[in-house]
C-alpha atoms as a PDB file:
ATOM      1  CA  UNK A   1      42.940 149.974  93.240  1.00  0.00           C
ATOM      2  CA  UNK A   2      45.427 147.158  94.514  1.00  0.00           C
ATOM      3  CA  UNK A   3      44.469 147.846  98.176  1.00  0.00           C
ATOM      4  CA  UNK A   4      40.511 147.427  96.890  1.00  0.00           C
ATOM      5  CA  UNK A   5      41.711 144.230  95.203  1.00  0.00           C
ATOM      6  CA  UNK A   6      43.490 142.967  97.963  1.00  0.00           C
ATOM      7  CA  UNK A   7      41.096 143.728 100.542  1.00  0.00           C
ATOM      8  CA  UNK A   8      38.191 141.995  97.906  1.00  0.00           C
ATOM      9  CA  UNK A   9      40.588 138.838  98.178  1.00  0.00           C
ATOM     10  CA  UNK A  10      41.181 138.804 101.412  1.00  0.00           C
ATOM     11  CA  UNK A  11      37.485 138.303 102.072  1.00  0.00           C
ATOM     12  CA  UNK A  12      36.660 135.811  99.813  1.00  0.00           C
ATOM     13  CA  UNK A  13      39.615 134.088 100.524  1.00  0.00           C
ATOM     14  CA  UNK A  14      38.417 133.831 104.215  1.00  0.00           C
ATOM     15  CA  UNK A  15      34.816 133.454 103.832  1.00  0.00           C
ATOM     16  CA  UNK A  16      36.128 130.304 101.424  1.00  0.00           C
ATOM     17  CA  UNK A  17      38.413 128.810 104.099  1.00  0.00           C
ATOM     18  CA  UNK A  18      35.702 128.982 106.924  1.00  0.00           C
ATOM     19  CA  UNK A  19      33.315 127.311 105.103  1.00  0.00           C
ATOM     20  CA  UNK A  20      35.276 124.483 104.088  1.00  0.00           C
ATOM     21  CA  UNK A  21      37.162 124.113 107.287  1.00  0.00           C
ATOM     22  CA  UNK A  22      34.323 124.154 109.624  1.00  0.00           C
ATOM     23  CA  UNK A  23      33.228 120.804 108.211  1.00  0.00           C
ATOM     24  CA  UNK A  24      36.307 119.661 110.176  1.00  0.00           C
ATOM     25  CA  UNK A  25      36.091 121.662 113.125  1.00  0.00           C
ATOM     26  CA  UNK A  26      36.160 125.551 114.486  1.00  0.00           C
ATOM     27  CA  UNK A  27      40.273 125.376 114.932  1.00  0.00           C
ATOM     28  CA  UNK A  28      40.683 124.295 111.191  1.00  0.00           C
ATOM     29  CA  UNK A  29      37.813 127.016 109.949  1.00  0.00           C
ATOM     30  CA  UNK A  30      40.119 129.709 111.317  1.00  0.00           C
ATOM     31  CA  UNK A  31      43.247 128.133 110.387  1.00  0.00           C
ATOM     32  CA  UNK A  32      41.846 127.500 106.670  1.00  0.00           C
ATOM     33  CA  UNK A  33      40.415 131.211 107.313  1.00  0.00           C
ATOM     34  CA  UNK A  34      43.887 133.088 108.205  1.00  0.00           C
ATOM     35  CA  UNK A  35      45.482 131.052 105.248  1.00  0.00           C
ATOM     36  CA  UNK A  36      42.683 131.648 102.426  1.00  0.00           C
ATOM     37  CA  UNK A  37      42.717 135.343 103.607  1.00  0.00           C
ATOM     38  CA  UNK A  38      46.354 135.487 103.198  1.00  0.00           C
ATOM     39  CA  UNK A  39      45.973 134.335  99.691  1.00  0.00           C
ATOM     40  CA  UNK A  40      43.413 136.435  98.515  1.00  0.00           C
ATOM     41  CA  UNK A  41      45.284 138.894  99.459  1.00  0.00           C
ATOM     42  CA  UNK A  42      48.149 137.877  97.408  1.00  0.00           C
ATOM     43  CA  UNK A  43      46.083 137.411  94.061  1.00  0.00           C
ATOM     44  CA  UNK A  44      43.278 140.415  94.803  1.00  0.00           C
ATOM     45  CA  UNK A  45      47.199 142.445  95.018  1.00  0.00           C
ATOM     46  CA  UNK A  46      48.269 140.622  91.775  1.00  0.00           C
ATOM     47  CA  UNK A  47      45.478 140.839  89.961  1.00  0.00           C
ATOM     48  CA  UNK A  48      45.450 144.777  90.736  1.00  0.00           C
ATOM     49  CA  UNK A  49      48.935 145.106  89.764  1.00  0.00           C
ATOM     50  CA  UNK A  50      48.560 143.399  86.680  1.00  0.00           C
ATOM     51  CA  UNK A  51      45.581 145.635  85.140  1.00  0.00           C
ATOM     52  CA  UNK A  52      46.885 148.630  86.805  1.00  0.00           C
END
């Protein structure tokens, strides 16, 4: 279930950072991308882990 999770938060995370980024530009939607995906990784895996 923490891999579901994680994977869950890793696109939201990424869809989030796109959007707001690309208001800015393409280079900061991916950069804001890669880092939102990283942390909905980190909480999707925490939130798993925590209701396990």
């Amino acid at each position: 279930m923490t891999k579901l999770l994680g994977f869950a938060g890793s696109l939201v995370g990424s869809y989030s950072g796109w959007y707001l980024g690309m208001r800015f530009g393409m280079f900061t939607g991916l950069m804001l991308s890669i880092v939102g995906g990283g942390v909905g990784i980190y909480y999707g895996r925490k939130y798993g882990k925590r209701y396990e």
